[in-house]
Protein backbone atom coordinates (compact mmCIF):
# COMPACT_ATOMS: atom_id res chain seq x y z
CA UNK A 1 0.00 0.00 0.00
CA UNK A 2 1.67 3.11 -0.78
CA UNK A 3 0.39 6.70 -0.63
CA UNK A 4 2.20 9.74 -2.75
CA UNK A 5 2.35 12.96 -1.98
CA UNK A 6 3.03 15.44 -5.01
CA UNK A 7 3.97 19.14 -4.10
CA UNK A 8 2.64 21.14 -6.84
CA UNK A 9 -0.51 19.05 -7.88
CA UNK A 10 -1.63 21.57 -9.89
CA UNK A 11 1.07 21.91 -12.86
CA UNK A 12 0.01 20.53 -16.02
CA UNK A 13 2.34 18.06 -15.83
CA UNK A 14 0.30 16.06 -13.75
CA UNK A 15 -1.19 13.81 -16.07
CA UNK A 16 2.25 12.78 -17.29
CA UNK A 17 2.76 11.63 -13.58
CA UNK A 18 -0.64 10.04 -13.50
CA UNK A 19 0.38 7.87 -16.86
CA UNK A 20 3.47 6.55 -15.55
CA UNK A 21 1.73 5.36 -12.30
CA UNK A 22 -0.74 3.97 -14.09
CA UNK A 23 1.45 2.05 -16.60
CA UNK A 24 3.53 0.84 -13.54
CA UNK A 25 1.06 -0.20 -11.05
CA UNK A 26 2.10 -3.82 -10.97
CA UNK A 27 5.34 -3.47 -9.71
CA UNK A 28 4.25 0.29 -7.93
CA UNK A 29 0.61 -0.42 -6.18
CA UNK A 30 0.07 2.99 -5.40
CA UNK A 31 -3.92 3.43 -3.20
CA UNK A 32 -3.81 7.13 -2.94
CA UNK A 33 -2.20 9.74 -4.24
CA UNK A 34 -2.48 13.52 -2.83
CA UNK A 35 -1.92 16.23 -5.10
CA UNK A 36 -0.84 19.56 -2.67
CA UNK A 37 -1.23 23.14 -4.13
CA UNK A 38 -1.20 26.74 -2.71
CA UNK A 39 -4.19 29.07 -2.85
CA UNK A 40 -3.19 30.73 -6.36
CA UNK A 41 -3.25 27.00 -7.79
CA UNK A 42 -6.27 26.33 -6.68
CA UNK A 43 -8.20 26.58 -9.95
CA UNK A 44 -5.48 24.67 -11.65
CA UNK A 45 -5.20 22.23 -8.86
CA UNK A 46 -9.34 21.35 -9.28
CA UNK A 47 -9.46 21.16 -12.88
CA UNK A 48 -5.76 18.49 -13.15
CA UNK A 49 -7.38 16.52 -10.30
CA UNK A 50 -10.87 15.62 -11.82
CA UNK A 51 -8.65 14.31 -14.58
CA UNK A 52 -6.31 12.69 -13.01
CA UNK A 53 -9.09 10.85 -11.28
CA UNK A 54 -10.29 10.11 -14.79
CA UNK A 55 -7.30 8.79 -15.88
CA UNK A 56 -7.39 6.24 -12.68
CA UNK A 57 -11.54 5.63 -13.09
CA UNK A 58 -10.70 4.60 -17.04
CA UNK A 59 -7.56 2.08 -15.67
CA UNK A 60 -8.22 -1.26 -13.93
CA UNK A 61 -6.82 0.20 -10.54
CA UNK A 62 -8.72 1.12 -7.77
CA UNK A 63 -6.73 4.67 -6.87
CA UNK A 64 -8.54 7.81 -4.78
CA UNK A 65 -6.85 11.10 -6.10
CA UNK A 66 -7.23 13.24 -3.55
CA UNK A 67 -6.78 17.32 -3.51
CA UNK A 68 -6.05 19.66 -0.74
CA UNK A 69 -4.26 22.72 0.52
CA UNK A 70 -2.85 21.44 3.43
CA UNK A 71 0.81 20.07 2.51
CA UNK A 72 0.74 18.90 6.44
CA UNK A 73 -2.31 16.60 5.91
CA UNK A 74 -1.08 15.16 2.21
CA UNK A 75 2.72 14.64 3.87
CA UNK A 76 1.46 12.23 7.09
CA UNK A 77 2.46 8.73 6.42
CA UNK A 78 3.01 9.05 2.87
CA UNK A 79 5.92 6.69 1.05
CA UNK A 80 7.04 9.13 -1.14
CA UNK A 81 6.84 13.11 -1.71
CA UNK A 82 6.96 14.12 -5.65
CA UNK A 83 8.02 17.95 -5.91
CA UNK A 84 7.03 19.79 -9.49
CA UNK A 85 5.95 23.37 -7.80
CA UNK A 86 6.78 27.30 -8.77
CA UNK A 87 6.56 29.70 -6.50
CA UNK A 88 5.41 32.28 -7.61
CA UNK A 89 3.15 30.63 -10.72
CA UNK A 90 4.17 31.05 -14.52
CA UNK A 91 4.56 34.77 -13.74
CA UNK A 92 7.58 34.81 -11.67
CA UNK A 93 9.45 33.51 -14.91
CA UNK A 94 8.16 36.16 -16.99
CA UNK A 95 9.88 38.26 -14.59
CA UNK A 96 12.94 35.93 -14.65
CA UNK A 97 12.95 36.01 -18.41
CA UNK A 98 11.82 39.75 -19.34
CA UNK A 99 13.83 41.96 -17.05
CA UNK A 100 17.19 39.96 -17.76
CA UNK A 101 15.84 40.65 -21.71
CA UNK A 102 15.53 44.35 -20.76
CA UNK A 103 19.01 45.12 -20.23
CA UNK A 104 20.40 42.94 -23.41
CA UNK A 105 20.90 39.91 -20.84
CA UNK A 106 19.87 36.35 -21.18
CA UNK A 107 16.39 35.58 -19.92
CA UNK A 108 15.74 31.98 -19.07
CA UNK A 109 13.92 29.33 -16.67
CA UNK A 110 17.37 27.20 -15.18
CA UNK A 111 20.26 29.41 -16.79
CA UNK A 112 21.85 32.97 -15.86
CA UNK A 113 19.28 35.64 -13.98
CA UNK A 114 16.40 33.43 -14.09
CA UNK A 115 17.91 30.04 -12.88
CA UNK A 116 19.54 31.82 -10.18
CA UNK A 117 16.09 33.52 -9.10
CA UNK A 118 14.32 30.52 -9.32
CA UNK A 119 16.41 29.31 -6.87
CA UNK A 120 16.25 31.95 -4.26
CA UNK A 121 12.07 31.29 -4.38
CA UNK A 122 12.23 27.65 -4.08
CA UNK A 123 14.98 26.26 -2.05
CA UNK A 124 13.53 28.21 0.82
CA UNK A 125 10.51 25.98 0.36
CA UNK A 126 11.83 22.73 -0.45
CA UNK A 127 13.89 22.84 3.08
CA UNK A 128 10.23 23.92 4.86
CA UNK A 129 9.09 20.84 2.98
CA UNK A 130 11.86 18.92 4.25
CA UNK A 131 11.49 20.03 7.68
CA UNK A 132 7.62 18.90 7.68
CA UNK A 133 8.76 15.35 6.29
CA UNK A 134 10.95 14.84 9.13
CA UNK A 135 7.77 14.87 11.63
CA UNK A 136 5.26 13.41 9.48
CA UNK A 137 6.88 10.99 7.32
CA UNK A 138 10.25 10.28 7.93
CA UNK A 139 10.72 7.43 6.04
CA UNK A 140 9.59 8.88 2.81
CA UNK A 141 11.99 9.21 -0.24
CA UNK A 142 11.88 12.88 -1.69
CA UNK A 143 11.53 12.71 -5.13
CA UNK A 144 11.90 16.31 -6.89
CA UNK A 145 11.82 17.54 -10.36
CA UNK A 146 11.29 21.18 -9.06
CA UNK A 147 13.90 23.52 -11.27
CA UNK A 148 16.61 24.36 -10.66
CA UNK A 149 16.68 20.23 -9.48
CA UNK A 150 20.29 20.23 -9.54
CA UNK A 151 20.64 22.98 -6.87
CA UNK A 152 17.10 21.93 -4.92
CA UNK A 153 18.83 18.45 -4.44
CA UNK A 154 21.90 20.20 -3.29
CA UNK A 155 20.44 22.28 -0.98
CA UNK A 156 18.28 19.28 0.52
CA UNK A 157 21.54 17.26 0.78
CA UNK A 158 23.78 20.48 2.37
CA UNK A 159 21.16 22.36 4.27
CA UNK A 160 18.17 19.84 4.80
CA UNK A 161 20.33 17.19 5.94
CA UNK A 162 17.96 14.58 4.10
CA UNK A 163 19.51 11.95 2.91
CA UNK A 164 16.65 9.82 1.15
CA UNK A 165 16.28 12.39 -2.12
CA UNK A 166 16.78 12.23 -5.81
CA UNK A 167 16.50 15.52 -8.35
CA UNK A 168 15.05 14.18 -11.68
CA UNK A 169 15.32 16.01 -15.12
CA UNK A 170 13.37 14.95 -18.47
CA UNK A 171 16.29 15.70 -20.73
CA UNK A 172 18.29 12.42 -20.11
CA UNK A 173 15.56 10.25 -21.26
CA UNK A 174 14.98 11.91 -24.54
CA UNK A 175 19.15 12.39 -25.52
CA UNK A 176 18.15 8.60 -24.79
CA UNK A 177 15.69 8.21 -26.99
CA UNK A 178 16.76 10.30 -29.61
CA UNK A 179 20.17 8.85 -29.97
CA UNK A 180 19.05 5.54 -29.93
CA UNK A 181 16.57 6.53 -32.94
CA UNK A 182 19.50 8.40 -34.54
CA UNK A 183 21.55 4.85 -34.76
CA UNK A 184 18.70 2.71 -35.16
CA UNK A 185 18.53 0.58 -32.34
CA UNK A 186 16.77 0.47 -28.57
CA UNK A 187 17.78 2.13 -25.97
CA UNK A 188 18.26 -1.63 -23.77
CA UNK A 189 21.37 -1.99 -26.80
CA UNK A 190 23.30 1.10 -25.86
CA UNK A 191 25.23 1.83 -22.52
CA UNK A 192 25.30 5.32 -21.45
CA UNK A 193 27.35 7.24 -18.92
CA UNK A 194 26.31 10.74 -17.67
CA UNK A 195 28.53 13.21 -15.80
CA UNK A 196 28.30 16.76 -14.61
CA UNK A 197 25.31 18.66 -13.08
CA UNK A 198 21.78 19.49 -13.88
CA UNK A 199 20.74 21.24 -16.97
CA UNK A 200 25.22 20.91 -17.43
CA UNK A 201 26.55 17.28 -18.23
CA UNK A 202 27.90 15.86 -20.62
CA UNK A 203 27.97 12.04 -21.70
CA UNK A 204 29.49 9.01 -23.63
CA UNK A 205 26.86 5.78 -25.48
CA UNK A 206 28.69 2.89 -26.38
CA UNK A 207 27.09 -0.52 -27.47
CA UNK A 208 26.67 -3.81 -25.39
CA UNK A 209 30.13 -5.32 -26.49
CA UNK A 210 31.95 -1.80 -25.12
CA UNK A 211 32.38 -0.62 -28.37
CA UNK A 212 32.46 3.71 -28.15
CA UNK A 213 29.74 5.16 -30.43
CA UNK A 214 29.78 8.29 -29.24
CA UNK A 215 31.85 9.69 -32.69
CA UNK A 216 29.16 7.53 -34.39
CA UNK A 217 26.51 9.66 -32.79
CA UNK A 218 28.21 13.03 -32.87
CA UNK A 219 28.44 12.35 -37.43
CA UNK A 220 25.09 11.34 -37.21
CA UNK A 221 23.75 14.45 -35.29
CA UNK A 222 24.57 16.57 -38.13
CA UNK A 223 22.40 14.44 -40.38
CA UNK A 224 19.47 14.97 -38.13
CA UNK A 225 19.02 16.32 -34.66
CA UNK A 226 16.33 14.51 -32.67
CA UNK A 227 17.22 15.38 -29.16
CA UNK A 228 16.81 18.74 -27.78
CA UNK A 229 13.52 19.43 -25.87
CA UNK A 230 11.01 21.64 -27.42
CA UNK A 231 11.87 24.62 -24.77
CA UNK A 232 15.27 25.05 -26.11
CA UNK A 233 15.97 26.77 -29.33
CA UNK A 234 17.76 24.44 -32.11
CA UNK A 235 21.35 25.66 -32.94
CA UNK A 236 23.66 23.31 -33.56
CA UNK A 237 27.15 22.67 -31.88
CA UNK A 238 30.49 23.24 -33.51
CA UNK A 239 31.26 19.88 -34.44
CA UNK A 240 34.68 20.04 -34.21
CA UNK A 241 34.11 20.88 -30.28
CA UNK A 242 32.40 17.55 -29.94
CA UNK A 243 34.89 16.05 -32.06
CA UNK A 244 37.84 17.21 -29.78
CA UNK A 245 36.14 16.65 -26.13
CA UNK A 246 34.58 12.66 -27.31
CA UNK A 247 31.64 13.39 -25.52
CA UNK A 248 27.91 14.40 -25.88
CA UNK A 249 27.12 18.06 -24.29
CA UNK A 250 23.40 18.31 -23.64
CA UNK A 251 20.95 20.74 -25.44
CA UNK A 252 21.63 23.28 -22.37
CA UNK A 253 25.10 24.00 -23.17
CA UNK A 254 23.87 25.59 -26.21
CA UNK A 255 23.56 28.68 -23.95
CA UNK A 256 27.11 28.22 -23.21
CA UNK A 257 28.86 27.48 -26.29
CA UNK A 258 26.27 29.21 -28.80
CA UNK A 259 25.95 32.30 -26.29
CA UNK A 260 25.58 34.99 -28.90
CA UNK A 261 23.23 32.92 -31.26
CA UNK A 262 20.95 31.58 -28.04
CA UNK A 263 20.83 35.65 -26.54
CA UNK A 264 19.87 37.09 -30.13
CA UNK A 265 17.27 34.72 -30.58
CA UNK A 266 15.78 35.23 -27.14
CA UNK A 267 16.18 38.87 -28.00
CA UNK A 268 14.47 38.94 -30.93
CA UNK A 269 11.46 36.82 -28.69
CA UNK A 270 11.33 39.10 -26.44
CA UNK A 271 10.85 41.99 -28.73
CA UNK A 272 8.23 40.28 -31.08
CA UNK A 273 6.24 37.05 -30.01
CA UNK A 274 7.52 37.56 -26.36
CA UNK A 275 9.76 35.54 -24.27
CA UNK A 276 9.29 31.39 -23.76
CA UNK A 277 7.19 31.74 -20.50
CA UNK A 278 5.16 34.35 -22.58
CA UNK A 279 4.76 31.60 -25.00
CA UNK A 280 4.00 28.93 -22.36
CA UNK A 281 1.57 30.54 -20.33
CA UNK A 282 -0.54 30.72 -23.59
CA UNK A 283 0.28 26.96 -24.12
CA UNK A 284 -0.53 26.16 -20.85
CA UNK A 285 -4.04 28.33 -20.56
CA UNK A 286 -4.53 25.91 -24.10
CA UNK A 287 -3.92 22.86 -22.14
CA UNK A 288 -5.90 23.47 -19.04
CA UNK A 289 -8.55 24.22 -21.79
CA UNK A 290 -8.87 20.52 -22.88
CA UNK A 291 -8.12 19.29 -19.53
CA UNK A 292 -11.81 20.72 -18.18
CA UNK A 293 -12.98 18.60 -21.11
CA UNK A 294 -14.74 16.05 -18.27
CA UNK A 295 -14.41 12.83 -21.64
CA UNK A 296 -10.92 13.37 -21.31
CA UNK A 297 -9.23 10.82 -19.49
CA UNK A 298 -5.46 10.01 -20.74
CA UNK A 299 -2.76 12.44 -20.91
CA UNK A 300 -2.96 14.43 -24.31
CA UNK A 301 -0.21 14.97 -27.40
CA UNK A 302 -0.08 18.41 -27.00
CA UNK A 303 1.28 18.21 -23.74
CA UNK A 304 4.23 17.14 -25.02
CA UNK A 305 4.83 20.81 -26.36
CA UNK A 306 5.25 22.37 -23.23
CA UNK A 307 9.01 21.41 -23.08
CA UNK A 308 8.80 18.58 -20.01
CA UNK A 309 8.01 15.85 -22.89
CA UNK A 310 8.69 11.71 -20.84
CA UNK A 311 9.33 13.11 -17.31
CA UNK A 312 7.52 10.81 -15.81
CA UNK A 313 9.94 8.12 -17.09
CA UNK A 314 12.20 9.55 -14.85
CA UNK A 315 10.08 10.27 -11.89
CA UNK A 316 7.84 7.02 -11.85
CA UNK A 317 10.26 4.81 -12.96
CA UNK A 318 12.96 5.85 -9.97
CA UNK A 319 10.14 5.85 -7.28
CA UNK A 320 9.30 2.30 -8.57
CA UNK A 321 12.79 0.81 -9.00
CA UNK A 322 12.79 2.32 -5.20
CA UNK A 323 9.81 0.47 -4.19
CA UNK A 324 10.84 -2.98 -6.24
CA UNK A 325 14.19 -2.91 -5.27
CA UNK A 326 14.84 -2.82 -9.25
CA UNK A 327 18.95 -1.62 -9.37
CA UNK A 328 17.66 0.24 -12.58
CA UNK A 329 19.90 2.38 -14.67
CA UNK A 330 18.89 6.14 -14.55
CA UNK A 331 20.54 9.50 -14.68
CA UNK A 332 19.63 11.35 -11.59
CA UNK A 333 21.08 14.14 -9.11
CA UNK A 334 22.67 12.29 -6.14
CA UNK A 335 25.68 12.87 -3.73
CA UNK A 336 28.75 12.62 -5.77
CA UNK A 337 30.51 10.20 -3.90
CA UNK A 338 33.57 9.96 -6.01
CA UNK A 339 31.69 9.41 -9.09
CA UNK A 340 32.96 13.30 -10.53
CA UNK A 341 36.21 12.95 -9.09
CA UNK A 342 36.91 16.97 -10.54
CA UNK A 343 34.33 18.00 -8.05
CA UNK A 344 33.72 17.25 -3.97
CA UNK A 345 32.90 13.91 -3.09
CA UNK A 346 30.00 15.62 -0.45
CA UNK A 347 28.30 17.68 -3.74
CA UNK A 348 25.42 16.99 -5.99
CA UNK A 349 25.87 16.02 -9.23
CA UNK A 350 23.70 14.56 -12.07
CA UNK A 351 25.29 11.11 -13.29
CA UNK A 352 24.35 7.46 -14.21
CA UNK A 353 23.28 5.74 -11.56
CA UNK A 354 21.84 2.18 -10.29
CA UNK A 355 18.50 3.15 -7.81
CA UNK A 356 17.03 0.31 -5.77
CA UNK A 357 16.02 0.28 -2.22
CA UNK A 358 18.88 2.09 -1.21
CA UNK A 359 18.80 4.89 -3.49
CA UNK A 360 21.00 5.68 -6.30
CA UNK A 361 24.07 3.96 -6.45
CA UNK A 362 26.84 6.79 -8.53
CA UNK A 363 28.42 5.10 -11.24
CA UNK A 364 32.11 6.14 -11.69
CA UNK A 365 32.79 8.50 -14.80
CA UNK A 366 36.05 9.45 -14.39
CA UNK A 367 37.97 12.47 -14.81
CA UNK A 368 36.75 15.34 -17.09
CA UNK A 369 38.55 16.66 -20.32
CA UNK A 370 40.40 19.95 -19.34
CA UNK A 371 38.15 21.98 -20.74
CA UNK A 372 34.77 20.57 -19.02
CA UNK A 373 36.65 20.90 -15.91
CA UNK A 374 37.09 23.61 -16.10
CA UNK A 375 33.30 24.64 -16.83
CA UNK A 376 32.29 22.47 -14.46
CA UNK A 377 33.93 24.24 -11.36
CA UNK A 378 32.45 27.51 -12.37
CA UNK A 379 28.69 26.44 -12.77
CA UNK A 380 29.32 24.15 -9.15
CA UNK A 381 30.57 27.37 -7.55
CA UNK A 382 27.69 29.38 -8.89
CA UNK A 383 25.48 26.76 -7.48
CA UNK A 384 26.74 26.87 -4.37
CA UNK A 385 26.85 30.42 -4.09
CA UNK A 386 23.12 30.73 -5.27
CA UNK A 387 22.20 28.21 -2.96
CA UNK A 388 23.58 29.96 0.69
CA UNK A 389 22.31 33.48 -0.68
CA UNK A 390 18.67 31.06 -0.92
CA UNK A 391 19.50 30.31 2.37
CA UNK A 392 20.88 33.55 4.27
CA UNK A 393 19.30 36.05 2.50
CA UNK A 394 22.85 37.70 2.03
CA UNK A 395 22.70 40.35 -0.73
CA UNK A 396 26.75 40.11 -0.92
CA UNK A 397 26.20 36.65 -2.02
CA UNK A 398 23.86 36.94 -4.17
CA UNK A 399 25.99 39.59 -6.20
CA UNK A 400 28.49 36.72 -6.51
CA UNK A 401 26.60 34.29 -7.72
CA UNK A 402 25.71 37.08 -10.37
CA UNK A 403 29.26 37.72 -11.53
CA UNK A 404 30.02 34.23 -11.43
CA UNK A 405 27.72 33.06 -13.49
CA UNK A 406 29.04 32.97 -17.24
CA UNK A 407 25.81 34.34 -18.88
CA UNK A 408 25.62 37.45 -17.05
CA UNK A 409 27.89 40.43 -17.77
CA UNK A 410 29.76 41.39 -14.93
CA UNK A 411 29.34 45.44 -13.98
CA UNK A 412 26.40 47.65 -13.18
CA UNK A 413 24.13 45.81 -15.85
CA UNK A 414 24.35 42.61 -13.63
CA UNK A 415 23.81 44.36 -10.83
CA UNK A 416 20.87 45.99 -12.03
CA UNK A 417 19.28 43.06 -13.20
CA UNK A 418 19.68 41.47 -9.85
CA UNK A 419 18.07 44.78 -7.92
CA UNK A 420 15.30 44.69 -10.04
CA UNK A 421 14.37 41.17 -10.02
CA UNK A 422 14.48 41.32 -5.85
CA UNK A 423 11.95 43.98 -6.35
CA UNK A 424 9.80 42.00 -8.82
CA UNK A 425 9.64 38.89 -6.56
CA UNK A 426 9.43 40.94 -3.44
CA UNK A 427 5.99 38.84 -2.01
CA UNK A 428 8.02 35.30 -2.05
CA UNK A 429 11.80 36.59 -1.31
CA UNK A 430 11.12 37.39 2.49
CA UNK A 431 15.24 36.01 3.34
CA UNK A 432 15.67 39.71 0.85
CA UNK A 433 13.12 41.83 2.99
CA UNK A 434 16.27 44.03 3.95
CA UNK A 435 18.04 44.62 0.72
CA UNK A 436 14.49 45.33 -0.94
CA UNK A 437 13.54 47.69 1.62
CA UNK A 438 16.77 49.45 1.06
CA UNK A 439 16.36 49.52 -2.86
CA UNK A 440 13.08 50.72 -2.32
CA UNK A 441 14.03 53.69 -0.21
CA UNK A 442 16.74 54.31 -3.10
CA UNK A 443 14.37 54.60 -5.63
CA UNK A 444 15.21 51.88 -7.74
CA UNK A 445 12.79 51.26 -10.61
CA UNK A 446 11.59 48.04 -12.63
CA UNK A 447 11.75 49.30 -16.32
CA UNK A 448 9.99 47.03 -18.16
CA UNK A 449 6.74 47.93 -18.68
CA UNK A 450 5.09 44.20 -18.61
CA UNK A 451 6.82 43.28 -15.28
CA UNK A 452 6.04 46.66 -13.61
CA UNK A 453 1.90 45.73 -14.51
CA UNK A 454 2.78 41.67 -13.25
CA UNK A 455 3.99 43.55 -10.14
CA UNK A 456 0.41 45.40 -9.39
């Protein structure tokens, strides 16, 4: 008998999560499931329940969905704790994405100004979350595919002191998927090995006899690119990058190594069409639309537009190989344990691993190329910056993290950016109520028109 708690009921994800219970309920015999939502997800929350409910009534499972707004009352007793919220709703990464745009800056969910943000709103939360779990379930595995998930496992693992978590991202199982397609065969024929951090690793496929195919793969890419999510825009590598490091960056990177091609494309968004949340909270408002349809009762295509496309691969299939005591092969954000030995041993990092009943089980990369390195100790220092100014509140900090951070321009621009985003997420920054207060007395200004009316 197991009972699920999922933070954030009310994203329209849900019904991806509902599917992958549903088509793992022999090996995962879930009897309740409580989907937990704040006030402002209320609506959202009510309409994704009555069809997740459908999508149970229309299986052969006997499963009670139910919905509330106490996280207290959904938490006691349950097995395991799914976490897919954003503070702040689909608005707080217009802000992320807009005033970052305003001064010429990269705007975007996980990366630069935005990631860093997103942060700062929801590790505060996740380590309330934690806090709750250790009275009311302290047993439970913490299962979270909030964003940033590298840094929210981090900070569960450094600050929460919670052992029994995994972070979970979609974008393993479709280079997966889409690598496997691009040399015609299954995914159970390849062997992969993932290294590096959330949203920033890199990997190597080779074939059940140990034969490397990652060159194979790279040559092929350039025929036809099958892998990137639909959230990030399509421009390809330098292929004589890949060609030199033997490894497979992921579609992220492209705001590292295509910088000026990713920010003038954004740009351009932002000036015309308006920026990826812009475009998402119309796709989403689109989706809840068919999900009040009350025939509706199985997780629709479109839903694989919004950009989290096979998620629930990830998420189900870890909380089941959990459950089963499966040793499955996943890519997940764990403790490094030695696995990255270029980074601490105590850090997150998102890698190959073996989950069962003990958790994930790091599977040994190796040592990075000089170059990834290199990267790699910048972003994990950016992390870990972003993640004590989450914590403290310590405006010093924060500014760090800023000039750290390889997409943001070091000099008054960054700093600007960062002022004015403390002042557009003033109601869910209260570690900042300080440094706002003092920017406020200063006089300092949000000038983009569309945030300044989000802000009313």
């Amino acid at each position: 008998m197991v009972k699920i708690a999922t933070i954030g009921g009310g994203s329209s994800y849900t019904p991806e999560l509902m599917e992958g219970f549903i088509k793992r309920y022999d090996e995962l015999p879930i009897t309740e499931i409580w989907l937990v939502d704040v006030e402002e997800g209320k609506e959202k929350q009510e309409i994704v329940g009555a069809m997740a409910q459908r999508m149970w009534d229309a299986s052969p499972y006997d499963v009670k969905v139910h919905l509330t707004l106490d996280r207290e009352e959904a938490l006691k007793d349950a097995d395991f704790v799914t976490t897919q919220f954003r503070v702040g709703q689909l608005n707080a990464r217009i802000k992320d994405e807009r005033i970052p745009f305003s001064y010429g800056i990269l705007g975007q969910e996980t990366n630069g100004p935005g990631g860093i943000f997103k942060a700062f709103r929801t590790i505060p939360i996740i380590l309330e979350i934690v806090e709750d779990m250790k009275r009311l379930c302290p047993n439970a595995w913490l299962i979270n595919f909030a964003n940033p998930a590298g840094m929210v496992t981090e900070a569960v693992l450094r600050y929460g002191k919670w052992e029994k978590v995994i972070g979970l991202c979609n974008l393993p199982v479709m280079l997966r998927m889409g690598e496997a397609a691009l040399l015609e065969t299954s995914e159970d024929e390849l062997i992969y090995k993932f290294a590096g951090i959330n949203h920033f690793h890199w990997h190597k496929v080779a074939d059940k006899k140990g034969n490397d195919l990652t060159m194979e793969v790279i040559n092929r890419l350039y025929d036809e690119n099958t892998t990137l999510p639909k959230n990030i825009f399509d421009i390809p590598f330098f292929k004589e990058q890949l060609e030199a490091m033997k490894m497979l960056p992921c579609g992220y990177h492209n705001y590292y190594y295509r910088f000026d091609e990713m920010l003038a494309h954004g740009l351009e968004e932002y000036k015309t069409i308006g920026t990826r949340a812009e475009q998402v909270y119309t796709l989403e408002k689109s989706l809840f639309d068919l999900y009040r349809n009350p025939e509706l009762n199985y997780k629709p295509k479109e839903l694989e537009e919004r950009g989290g496309a096979h998620y629930s691969d990830a998420a189900c299939e870890t909380i089941a190989s959990i459950y089963s005591n499966k040793n499955t092969e996943l890519v997940v954000s764990t403790r490094n344990n030695g696995a990255v030995p270029d980074l601490p041993t105590d850090c997150a990092v998102e890698v190959t691993a073996n989950v069962g009943a003990a958790g994930a089980r790091a599977v040994a990369f190796g040592h990075l190329p000089t170059a990834e390195r290199g990267w790699l100790h910048v972003m994990k220092a950016m992390e870990l910056l972003t993640i004590e100014a989450a914590v403290t509140g310590n405006y010093g900090t924060a500014l760090q993290a800023f000039i750290i951070n390889p997409l943001i321009p070091s000099g008054e621009r960054a700093k600007n950016v960062l002022n004015e985003l403390l002042l557009a997420h003033k109601k869910h920054l209260p570690q900042f109520a300080d440094t706002i207060a003092r920017l406020e007395k200063e006089g300092v200004q949000i000038k983009d028109e569309k945030v300044r009316q989000l802000c009313q």
